[in-house]
C-alpha atoms as a PDB file:
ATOM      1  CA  UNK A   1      25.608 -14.860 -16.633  1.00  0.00           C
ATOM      2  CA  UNK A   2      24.858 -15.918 -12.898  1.00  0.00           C
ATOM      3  CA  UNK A   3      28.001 -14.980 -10.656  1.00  0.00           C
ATOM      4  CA  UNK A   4      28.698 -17.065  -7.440  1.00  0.00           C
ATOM      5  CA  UNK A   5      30.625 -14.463  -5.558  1.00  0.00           C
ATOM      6  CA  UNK A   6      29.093 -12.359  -2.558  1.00  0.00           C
ATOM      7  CA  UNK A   7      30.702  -9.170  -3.898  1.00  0.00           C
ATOM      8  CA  UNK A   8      27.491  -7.783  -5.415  1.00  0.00           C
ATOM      9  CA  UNK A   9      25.265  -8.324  -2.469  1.00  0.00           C
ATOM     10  CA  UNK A  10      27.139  -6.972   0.535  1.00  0.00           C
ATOM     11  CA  UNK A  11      26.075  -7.917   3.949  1.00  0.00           C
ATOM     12  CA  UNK A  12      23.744  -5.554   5.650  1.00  0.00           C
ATOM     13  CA  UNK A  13      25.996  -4.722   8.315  1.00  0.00           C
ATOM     14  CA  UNK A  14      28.582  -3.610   5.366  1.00  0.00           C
ATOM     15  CA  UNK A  15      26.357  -1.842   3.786  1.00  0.00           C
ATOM     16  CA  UNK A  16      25.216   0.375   6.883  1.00  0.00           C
ATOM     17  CA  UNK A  17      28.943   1.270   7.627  1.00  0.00           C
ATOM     18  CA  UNK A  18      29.089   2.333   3.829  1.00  0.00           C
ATOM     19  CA  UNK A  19      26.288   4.384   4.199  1.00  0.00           C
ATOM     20  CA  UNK A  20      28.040   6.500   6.670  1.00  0.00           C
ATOM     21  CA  UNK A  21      29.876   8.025   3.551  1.00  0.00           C
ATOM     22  CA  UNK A  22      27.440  10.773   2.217  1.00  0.00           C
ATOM     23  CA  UNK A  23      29.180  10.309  -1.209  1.00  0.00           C
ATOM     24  CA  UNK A  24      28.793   6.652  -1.703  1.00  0.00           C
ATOM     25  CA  UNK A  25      25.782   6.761  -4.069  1.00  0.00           C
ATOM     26  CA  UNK A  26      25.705   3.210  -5.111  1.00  0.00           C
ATOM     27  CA  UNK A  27      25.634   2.094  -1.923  1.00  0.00           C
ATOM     28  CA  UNK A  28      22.448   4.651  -0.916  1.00  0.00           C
ATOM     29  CA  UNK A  29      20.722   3.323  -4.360  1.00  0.00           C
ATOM     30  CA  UNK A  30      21.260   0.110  -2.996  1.00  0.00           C
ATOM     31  CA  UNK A  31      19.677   1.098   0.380  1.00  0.00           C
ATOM     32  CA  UNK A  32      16.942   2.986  -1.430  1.00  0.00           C
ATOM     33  CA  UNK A  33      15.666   0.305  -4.227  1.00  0.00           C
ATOM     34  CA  UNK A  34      15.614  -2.444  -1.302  1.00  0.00           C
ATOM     35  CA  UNK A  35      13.406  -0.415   1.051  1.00  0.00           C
ATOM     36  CA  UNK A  36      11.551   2.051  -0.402  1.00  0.00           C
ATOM     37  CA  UNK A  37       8.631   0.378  -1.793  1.00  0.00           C
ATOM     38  CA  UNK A  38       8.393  -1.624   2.214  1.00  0.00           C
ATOM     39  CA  UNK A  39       8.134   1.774   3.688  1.00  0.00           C
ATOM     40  CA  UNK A  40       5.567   2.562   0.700  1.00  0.00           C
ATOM     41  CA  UNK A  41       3.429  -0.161   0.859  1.00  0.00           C
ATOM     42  CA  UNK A  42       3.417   0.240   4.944  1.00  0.00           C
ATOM     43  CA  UNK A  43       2.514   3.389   5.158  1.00  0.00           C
ATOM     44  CA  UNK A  44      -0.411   2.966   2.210  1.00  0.00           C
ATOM     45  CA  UNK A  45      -1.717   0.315   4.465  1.00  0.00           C
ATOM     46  CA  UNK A  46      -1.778   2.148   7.175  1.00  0.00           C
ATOM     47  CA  UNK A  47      -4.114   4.808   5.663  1.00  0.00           C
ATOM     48  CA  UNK A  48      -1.508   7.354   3.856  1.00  0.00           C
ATOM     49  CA  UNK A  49      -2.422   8.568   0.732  1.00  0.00           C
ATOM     50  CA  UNK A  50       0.117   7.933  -2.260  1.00  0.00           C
ATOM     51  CA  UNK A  51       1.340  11.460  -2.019  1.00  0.00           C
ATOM     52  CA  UNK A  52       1.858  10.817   1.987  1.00  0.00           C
ATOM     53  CA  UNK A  53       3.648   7.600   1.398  1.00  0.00           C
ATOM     54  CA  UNK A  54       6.071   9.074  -0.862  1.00  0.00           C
ATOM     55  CA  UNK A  55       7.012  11.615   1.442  1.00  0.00           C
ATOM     56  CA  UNK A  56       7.233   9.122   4.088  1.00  0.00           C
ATOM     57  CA  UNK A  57       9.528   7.357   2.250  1.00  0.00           C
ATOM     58  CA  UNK A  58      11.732  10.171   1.607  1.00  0.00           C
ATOM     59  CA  UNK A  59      11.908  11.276   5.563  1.00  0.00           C
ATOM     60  CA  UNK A  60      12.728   7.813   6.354  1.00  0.00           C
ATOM     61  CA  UNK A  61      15.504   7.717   4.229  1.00  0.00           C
ATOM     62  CA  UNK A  62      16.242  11.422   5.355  1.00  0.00           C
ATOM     63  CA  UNK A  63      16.392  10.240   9.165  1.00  0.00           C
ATOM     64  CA  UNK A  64      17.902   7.470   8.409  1.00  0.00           C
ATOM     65  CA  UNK A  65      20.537   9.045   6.728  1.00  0.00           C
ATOM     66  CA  UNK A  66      20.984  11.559   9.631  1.00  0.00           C
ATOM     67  CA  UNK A  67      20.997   8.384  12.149  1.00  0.00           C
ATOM     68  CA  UNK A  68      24.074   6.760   9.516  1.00  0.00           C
ATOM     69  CA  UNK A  69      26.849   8.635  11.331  1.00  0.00           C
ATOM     70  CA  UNK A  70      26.655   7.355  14.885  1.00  0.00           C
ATOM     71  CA  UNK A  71      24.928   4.431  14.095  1.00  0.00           C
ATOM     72  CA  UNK A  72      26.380   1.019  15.306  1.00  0.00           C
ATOM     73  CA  UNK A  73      24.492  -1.875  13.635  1.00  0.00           C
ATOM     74  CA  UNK A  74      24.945  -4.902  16.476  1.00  0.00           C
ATOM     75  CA  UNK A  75      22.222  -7.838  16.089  1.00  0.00           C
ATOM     76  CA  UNK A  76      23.107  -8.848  19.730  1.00  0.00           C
ATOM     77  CA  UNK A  77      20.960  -5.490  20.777  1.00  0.00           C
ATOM     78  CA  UNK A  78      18.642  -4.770  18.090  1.00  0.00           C
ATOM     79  CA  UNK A  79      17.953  -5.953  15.001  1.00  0.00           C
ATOM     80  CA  UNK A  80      17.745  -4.032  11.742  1.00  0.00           C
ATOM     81  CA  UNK A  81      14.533  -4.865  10.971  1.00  0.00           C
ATOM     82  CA  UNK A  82      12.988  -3.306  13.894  1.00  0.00           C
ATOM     83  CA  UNK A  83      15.389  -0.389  13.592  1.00  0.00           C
ATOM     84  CA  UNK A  84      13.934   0.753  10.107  1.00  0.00           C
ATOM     85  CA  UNK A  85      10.466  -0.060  11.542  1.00  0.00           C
ATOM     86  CA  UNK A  86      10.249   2.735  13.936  1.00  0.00           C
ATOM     87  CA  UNK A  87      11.989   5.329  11.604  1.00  0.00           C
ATOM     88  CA  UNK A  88       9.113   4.769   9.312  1.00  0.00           C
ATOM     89  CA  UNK A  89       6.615   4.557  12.295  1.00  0.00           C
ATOM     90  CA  UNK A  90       7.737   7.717  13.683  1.00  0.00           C
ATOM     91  CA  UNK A  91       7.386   9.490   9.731  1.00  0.00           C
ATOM     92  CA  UNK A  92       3.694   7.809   9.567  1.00  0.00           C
ATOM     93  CA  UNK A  93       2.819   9.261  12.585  1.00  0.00           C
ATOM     94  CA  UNK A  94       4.365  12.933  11.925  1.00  0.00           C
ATOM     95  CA  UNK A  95       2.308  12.784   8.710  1.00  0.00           C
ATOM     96  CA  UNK A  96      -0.846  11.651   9.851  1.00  0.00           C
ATOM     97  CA  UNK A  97      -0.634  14.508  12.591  1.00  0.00           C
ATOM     98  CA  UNK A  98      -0.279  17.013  10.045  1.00  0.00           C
ATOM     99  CA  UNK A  99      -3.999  16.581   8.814  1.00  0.00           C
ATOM    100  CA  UNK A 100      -6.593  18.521   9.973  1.00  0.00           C
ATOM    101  CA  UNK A 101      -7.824  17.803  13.873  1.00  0.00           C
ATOM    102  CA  UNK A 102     -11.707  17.791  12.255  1.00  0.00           C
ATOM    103  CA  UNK A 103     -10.638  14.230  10.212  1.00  0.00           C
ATOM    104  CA  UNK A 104     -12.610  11.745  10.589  1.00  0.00           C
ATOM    105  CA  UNK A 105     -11.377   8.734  13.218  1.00  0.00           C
ATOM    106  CA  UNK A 106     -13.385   5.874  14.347  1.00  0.00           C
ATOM    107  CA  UNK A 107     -12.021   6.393  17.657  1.00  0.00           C
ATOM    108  CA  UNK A 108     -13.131  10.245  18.192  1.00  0.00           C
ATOM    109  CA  UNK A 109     -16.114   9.376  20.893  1.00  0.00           C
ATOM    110  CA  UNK A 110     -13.512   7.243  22.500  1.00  0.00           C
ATOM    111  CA  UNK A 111     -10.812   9.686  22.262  1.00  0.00           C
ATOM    112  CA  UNK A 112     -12.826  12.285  23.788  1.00  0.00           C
ATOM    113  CA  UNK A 113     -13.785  10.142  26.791  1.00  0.00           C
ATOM    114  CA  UNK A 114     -10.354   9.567  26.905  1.00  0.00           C
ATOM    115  CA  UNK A 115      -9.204  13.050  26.931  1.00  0.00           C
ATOM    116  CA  UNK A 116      -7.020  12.219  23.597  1.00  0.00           C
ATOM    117  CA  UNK A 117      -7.456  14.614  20.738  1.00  0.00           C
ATOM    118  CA  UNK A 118      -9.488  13.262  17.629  1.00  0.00           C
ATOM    119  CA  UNK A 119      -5.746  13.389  15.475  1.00  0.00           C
ATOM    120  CA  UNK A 120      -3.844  11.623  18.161  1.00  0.00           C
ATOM    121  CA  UNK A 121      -6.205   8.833  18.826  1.00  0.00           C
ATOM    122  CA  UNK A 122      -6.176   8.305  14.503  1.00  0.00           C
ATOM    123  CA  UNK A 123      -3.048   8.415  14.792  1.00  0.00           C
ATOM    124  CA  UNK A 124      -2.793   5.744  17.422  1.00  0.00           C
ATOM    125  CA  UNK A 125      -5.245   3.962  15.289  1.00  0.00           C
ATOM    126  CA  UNK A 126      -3.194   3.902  12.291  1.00  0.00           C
ATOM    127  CA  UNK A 127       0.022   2.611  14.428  1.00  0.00           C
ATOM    128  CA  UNK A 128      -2.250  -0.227  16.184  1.00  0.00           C
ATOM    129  CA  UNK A 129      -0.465  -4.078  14.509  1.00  0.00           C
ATOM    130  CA  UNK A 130       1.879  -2.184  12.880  1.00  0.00           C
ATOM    131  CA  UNK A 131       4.849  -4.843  13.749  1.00  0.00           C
ATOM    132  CA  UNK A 132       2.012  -7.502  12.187  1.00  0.00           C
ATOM    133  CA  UNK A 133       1.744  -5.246   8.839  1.00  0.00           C
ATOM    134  CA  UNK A 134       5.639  -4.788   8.530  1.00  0.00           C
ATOM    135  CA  UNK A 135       6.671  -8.363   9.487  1.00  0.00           C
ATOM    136  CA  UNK A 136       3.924  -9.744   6.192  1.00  0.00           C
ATOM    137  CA  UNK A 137       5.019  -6.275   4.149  1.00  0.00           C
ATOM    138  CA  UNK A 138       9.127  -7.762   4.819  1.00  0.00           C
ATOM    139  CA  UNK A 139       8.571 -10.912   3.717  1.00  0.00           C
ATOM    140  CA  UNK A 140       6.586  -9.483   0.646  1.00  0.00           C
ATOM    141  CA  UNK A 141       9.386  -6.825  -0.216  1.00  0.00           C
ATOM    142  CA  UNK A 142      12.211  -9.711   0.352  1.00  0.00           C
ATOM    143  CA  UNK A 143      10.739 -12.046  -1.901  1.00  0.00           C
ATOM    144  CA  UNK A 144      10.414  -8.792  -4.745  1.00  0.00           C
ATOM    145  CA  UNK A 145      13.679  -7.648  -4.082  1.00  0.00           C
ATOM    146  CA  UNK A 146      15.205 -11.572  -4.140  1.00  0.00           C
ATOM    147  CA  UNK A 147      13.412 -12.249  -7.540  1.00  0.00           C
ATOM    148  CA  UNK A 148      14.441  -8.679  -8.902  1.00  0.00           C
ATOM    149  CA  UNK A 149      18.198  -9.917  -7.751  1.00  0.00           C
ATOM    150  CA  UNK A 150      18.124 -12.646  -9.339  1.00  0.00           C
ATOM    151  CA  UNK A 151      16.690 -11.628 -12.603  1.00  0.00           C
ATOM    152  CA  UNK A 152      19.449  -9.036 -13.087  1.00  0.00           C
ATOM    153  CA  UNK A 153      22.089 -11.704 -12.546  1.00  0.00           C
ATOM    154  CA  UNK A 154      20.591 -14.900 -14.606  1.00  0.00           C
ATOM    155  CA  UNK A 155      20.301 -15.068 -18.219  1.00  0.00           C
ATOM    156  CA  UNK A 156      17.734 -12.919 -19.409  1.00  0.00           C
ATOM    157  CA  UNK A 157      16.796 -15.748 -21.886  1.00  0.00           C
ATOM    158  CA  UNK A 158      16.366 -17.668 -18.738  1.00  0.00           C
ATOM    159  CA  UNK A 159      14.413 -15.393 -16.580  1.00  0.00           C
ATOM    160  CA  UNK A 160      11.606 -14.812 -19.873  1.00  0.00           C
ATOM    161  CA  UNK A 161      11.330 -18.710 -19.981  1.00  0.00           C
ATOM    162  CA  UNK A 162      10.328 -18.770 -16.384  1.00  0.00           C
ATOM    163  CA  UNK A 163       8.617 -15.705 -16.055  1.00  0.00           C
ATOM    164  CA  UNK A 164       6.318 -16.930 -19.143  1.00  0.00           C
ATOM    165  CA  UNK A 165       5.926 -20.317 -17.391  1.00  0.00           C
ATOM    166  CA  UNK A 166       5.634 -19.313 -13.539  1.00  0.00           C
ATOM    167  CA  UNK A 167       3.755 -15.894 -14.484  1.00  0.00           C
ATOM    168  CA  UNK A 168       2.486 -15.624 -17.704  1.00  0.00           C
ATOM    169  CA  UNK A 169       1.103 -19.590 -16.822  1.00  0.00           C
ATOM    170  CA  UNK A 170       2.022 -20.452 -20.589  1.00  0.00           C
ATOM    171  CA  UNK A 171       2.107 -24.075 -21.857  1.00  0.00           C
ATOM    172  CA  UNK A 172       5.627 -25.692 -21.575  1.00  0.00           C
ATOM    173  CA  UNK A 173       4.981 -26.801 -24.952  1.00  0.00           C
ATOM    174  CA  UNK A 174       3.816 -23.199 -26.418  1.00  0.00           C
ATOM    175  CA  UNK A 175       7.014 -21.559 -24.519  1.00  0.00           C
ATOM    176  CA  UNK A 176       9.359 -24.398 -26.309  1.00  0.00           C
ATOM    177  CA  UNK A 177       7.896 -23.365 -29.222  1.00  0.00           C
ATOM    178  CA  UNK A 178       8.170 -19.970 -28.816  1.00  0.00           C
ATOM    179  CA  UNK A 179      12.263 -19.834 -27.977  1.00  0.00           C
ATOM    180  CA  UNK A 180      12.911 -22.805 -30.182  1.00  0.00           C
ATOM    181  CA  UNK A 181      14.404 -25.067 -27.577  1.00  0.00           C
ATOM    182  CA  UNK A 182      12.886 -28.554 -25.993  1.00  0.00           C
ATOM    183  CA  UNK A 183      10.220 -28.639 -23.406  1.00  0.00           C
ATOM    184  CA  UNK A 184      12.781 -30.745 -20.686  1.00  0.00           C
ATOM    185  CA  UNK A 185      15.055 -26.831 -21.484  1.00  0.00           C
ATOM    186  CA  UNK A 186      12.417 -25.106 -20.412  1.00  0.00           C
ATOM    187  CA  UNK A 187      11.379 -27.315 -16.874  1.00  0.00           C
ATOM    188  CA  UNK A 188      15.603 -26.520 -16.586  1.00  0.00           C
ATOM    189  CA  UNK A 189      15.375 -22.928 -17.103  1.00  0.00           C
ATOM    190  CA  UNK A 190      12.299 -22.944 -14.353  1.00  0.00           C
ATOM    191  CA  UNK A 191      14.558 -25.100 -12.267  1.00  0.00           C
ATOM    192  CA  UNK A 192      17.357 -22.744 -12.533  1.00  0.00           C
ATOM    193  CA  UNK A 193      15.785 -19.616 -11.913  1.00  0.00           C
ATOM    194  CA  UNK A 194      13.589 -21.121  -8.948  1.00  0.00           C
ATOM    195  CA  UNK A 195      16.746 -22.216  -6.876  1.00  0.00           C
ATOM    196  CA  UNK A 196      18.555 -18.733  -7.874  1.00  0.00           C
ATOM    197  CA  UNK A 197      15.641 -16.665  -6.195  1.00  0.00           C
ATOM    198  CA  UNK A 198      15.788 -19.301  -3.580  1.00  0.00           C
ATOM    199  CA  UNK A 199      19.633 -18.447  -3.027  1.00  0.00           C
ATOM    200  CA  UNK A 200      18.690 -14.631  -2.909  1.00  0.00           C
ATOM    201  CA  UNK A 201      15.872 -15.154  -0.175  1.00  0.00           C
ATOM    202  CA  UNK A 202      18.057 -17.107   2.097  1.00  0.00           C
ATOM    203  CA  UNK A 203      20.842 -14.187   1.393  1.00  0.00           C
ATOM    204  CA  UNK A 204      18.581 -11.505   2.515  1.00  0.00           C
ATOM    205  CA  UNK A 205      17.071 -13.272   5.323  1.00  0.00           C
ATOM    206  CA  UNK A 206      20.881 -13.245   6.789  1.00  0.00           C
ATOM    207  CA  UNK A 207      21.518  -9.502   5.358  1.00  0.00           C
ATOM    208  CA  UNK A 208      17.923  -7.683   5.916  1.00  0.00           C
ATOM    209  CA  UNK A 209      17.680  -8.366   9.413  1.00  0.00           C
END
């Protein structure tokens, strides 16, 4: 059953100040299943291997957890956005100097010219467009987290019509079929879902910022 309320997506700047509390675990699973696979997917893209991701993930959350208690969240100054950005740019860059000096950059010659050692010009490397990466990664991750919002608040009957017409690229006809209902039920159950998700993208463009 959809609910109209704000109560079960906070606003980002009421979610920070309930981070401060170490004990509120719904509110760090919140933090965590919104971000984590952003920070994955960044630092994957930005050379990491899976193993290195993970553990940038779990710094990031560890800084940003040590960050939580003086933290002021004020839009006017900074946003969000580019708040989490360089706590997971700063855990990229710790793990990428943490491999061996002799790995292999396309920028050693240049480094060397440049006096830079062959790990610190990588790591440059890695960090070059990173705003670029994380801005399309965002928008990615908001759109996941928006349709994974919505799912767990519509109908699950609803959410299976649309997910085997939008996804699955069934028939209208086979899905009517399929759930015994009309075929004008199932453009409504596409409709519905559509503008939900919709809702939840606009919500976290305000919130995730």
């Amino acid at each position: 059953m959809a609910h109209t309320s704000d109560e079960l997506i906070p606003t980002r700047a009421t979610l920070i100040q309930r981070l401060k509390n170490w004990q509120d675990q719904a509110s760090w699973q919140e933090f965590f299943d919104t971000y984590w696979r952003l920070i994955h997917d960044v630092a994957v893209k930005r050379g990491l291997t899976a193993s290195e991701a993970q553990d940038v993930v779990q710094e990031t959350m560890i800084s940003v957890a040590k960050h939580m208690p003086g933290f002021k969240y004020d839009p006017a100054i900074g946003s969000f956005k580019a708040w989490l950005l360089n706590m997971t740019r700063w855990r990229i860059a710790d793990q990428l100097r943490r491999r061996q000096p002799q790995a292999e950059y396309q920028e050693v010659t240049d480094a060397a010219t440049a006096g830079e050692s062959p790990t610190e010009a990588g790591v440059l490397h890695a960090l070059t467009d990173l705003e670029k990466l994380w801005d399309e990664e965002w928008e990615k991750n908001l759109l996941e987290v928006a349709v994974d919002k919505a799912r767990r608040r519509l109908d699950p009957k609803q959410y299976q019509i649309f997910d085997f017409y939008v996804n699955k690229e069934w028939k209208p006809e086979r899905i009517a079929q399929a759930f015994a209902i009309s075929v004008n039920q199932v453009y409504l159950a596409k409709h519905r879902v559509t503008e939900a998700i919709k809702q939840e993208v606009e919500r976290l463009k305000k919130e995730m910022t």
